[in-house]
C-alpha atoms as a PDB file:
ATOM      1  CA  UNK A   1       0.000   0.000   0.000  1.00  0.00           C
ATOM      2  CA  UNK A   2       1.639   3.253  -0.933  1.00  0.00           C
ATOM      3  CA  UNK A   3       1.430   6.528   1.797  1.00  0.00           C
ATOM      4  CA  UNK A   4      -0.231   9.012   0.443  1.00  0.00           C
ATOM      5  CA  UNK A   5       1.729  12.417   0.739  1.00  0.00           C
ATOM      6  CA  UNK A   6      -0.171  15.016   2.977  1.00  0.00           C
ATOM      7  CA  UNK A   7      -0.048  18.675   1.917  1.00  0.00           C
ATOM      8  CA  UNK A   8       1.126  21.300   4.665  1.00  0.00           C
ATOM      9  CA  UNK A   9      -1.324  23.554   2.643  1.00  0.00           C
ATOM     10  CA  UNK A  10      -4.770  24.472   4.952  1.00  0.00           C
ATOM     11  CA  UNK A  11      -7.632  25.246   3.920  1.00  0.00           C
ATOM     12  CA  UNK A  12      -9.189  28.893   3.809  1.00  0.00           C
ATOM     13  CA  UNK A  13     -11.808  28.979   6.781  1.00  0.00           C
ATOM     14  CA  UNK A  14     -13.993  31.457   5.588  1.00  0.00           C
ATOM     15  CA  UNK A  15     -16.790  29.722   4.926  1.00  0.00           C
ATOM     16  CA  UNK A  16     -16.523  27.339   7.736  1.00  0.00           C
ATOM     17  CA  UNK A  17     -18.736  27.286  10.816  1.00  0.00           C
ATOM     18  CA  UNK A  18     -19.417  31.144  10.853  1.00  0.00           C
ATOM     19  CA  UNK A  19     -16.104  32.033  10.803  1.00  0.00           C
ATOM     20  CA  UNK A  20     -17.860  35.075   8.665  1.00  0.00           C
ATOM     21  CA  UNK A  21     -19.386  36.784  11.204  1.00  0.00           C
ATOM     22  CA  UNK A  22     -16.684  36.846  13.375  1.00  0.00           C
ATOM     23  CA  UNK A  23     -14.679  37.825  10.986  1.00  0.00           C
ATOM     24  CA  UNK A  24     -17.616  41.228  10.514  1.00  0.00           C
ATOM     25  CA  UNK A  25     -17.006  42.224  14.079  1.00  0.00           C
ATOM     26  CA  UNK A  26     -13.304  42.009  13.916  1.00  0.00           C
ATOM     27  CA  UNK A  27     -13.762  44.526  11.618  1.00  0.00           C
ATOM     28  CA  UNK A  28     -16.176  46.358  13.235  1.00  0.00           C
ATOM     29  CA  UNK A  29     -14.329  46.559  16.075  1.00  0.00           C
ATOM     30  CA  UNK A  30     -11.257  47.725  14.742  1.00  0.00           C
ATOM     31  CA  UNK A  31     -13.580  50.428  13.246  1.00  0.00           C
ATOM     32  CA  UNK A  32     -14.361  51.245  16.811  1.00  0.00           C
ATOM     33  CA  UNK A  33     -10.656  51.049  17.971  1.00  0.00           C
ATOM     34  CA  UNK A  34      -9.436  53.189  15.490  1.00  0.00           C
ATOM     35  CA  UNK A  35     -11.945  56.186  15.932  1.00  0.00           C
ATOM     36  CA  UNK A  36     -12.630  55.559  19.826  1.00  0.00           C
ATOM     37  CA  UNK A  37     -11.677  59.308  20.213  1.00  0.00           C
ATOM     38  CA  UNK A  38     -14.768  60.288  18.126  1.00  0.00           C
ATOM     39  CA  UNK A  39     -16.897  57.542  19.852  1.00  0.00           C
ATOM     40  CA  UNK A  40     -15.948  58.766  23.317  1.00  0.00           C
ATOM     41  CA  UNK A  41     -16.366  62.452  22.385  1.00  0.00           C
ATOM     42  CA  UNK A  42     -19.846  61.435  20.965  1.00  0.00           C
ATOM     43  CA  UNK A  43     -20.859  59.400  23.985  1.00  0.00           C
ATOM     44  CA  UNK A  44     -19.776  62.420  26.199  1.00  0.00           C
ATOM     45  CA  UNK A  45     -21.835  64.984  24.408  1.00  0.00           C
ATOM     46  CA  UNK A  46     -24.911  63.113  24.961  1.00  0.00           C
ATOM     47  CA  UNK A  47     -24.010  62.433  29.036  1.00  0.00           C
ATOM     48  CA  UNK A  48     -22.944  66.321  29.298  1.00  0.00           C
ATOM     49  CA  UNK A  49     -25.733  68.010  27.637  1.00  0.00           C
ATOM     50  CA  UNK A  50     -28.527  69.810  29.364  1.00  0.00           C
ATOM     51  CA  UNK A  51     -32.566  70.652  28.071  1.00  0.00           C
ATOM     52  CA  UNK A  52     -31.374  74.658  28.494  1.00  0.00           C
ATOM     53  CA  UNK A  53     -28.719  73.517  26.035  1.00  0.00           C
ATOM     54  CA  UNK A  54     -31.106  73.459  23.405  1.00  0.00           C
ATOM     55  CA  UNK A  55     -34.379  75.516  25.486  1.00  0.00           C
ATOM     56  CA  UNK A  56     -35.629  77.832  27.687  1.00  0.00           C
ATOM     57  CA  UNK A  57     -38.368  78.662  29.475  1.00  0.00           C
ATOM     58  CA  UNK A  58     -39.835  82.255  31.256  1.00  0.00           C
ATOM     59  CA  UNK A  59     -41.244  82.406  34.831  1.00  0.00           C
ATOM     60  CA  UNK A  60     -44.931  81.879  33.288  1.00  0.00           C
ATOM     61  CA  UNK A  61     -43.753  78.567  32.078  1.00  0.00           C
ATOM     62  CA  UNK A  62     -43.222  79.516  28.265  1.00  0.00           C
ATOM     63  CA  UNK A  63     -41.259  77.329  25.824  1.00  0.00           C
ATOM     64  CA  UNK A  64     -38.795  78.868  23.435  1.00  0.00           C
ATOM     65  CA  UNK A  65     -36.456  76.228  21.653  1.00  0.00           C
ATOM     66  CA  UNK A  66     -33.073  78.087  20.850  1.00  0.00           C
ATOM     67  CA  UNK A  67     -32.163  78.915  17.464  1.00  0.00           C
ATOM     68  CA  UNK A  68     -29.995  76.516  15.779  1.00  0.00           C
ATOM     69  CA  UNK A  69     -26.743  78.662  16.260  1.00  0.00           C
ATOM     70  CA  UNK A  70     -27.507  79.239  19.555  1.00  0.00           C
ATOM     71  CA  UNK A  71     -27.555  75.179  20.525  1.00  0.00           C
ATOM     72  CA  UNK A  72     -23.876  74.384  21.312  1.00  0.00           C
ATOM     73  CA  UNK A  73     -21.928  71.655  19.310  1.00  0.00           C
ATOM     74  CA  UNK A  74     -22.242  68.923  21.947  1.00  0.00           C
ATOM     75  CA  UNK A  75     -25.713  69.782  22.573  1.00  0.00           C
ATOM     76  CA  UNK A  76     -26.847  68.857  18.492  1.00  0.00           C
ATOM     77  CA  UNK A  77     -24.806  65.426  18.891  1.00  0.00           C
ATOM     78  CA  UNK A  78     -27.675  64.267  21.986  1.00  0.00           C
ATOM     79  CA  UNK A  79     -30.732  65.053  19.609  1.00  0.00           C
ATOM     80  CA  UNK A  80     -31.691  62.002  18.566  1.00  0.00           C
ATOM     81  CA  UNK A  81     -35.105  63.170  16.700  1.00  0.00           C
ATOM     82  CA  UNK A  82     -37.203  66.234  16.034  1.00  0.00           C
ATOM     83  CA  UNK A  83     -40.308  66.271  14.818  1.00  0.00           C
ATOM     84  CA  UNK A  84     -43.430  68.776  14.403  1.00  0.00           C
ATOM     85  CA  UNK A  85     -46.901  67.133  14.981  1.00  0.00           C
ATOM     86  CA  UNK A  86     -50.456  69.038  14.610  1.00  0.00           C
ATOM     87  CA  UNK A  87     -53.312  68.178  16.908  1.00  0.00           C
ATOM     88  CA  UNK A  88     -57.139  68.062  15.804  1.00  0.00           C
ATOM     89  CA  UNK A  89     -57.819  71.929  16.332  1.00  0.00           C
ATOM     90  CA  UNK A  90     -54.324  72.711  14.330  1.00  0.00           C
ATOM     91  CA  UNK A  91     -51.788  73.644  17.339  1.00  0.00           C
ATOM     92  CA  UNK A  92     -48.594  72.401  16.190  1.00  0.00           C
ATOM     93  CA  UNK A  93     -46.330  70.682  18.639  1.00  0.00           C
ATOM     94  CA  UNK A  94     -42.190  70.375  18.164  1.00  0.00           C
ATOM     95  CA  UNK A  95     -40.614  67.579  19.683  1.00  0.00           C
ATOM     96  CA  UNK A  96     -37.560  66.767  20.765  1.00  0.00           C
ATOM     97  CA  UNK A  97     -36.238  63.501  21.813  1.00  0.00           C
ATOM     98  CA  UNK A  98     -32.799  63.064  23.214  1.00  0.00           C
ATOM     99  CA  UNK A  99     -30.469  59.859  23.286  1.00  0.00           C
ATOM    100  CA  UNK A 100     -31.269  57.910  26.404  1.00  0.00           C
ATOM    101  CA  UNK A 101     -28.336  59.997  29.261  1.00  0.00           C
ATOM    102  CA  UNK A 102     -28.661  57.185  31.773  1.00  0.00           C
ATOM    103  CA  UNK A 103     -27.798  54.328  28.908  1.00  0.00           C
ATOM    104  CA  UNK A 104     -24.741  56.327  27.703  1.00  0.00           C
ATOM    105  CA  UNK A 105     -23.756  57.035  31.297  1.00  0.00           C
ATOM    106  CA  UNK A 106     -24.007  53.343  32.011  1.00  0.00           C
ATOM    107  CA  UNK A 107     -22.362  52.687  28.944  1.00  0.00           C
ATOM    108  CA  UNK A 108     -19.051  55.078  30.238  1.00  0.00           C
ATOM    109  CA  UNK A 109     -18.961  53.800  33.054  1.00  0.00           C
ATOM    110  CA  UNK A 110     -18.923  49.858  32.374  1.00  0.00           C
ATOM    111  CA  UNK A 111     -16.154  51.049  29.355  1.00  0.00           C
ATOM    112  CA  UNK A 112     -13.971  53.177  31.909  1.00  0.00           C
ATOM    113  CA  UNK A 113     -13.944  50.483  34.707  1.00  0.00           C
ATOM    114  CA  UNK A 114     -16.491  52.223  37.436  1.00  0.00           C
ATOM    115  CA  UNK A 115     -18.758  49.223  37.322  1.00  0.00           C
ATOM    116  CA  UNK A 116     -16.063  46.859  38.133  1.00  0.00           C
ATOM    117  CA  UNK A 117     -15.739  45.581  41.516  1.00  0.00           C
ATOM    118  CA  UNK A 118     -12.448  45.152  42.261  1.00  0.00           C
ATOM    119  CA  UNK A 119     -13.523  43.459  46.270  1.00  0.00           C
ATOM    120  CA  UNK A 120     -15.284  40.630  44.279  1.00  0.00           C
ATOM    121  CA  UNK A 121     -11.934  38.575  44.289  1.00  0.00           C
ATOM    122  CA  UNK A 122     -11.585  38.297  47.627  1.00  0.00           C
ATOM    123  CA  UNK A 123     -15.005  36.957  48.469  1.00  0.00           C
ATOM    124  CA  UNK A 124     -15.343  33.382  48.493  1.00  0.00           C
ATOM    125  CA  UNK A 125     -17.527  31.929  45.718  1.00  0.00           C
ATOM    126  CA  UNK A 126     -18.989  28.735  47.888  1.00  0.00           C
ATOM    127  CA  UNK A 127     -20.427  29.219  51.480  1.00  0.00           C
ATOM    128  CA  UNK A 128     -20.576  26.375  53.839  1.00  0.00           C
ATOM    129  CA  UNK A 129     -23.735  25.960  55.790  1.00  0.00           C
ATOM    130  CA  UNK A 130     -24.088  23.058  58.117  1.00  0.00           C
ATOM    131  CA  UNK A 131     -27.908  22.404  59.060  1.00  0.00           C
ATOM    132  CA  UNK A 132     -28.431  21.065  61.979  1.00  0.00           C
ATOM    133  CA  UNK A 133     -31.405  19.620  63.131  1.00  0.00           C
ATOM    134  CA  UNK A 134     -33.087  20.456  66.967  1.00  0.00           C
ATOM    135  CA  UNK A 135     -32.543  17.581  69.242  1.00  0.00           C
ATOM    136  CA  UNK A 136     -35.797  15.863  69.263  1.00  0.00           C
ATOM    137  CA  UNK A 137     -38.429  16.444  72.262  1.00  0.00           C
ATOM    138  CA  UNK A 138     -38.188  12.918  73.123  1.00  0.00           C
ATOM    139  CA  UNK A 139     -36.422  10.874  74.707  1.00  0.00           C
END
């Protein structure tokens, strides 16, 4: 029987058990990597800004929503949607929906470490309880 000669060349997994999608967030997340500057400067816009960024409002409780030039920088980046509606009698209504500030606060501080407990270590991770029974009544 004559050995058959192997070949030291492998395959190309790409096509092999999803290999693909990994493969997308690799990329994805070297997209992240390389502009994480621009994603952390984006995610701290939307944590810093404030509704008098963007309005204000007299002592009799009147709206006025700033002019666009007036609404700082950081303050645009948080606005996630405007949009004019008109009730049944015709008042028109603007509104303004901002990104979620407690989710991109949570997210900052998972990604800078604040939601890390560094005292989980030393706790044990089994507890020992021995049960025991009351001595019995009789005897």
């Amino acid at each position: 029987m004559a050995a058959k000669k192997q070949s030291n060349v492998v395959p190309p997994l790409t096509n092999w058990g999803g290999t693909r999608s990994i493969q997308r967030r690799l990329e994805r997340s070297n997209t992240l990597i390389q502009n994480r500057e621009a994603v952390s400067y984006a995610l701290l816009c939307m944590a810093n800004t404030k509704i008098t960024d963007i309005m204000s409002w007299d002592e009799d409780g009147n709206v006025k929503v700033k002019a666009a030039h007036q609404i700082p920088e950081h303050a645009l980046q948080a606005i996630k949607k405007v949009s004019v509606r008109t009730d049944k009698e015709g008042n028109s209504f603007l509104d303004i929906e901002l990104y979620d500030k407690v989710g991109v606060l949570r997210l900052l501080a998972k990604a800078s470490g604040l939601l890390d407990n560094p005292d989980e270590n030393d706790k044990p991770s089994v507890i020992d309880v021995n049960v025991v029974a009351p001595p019995s009544g009789e005897q």
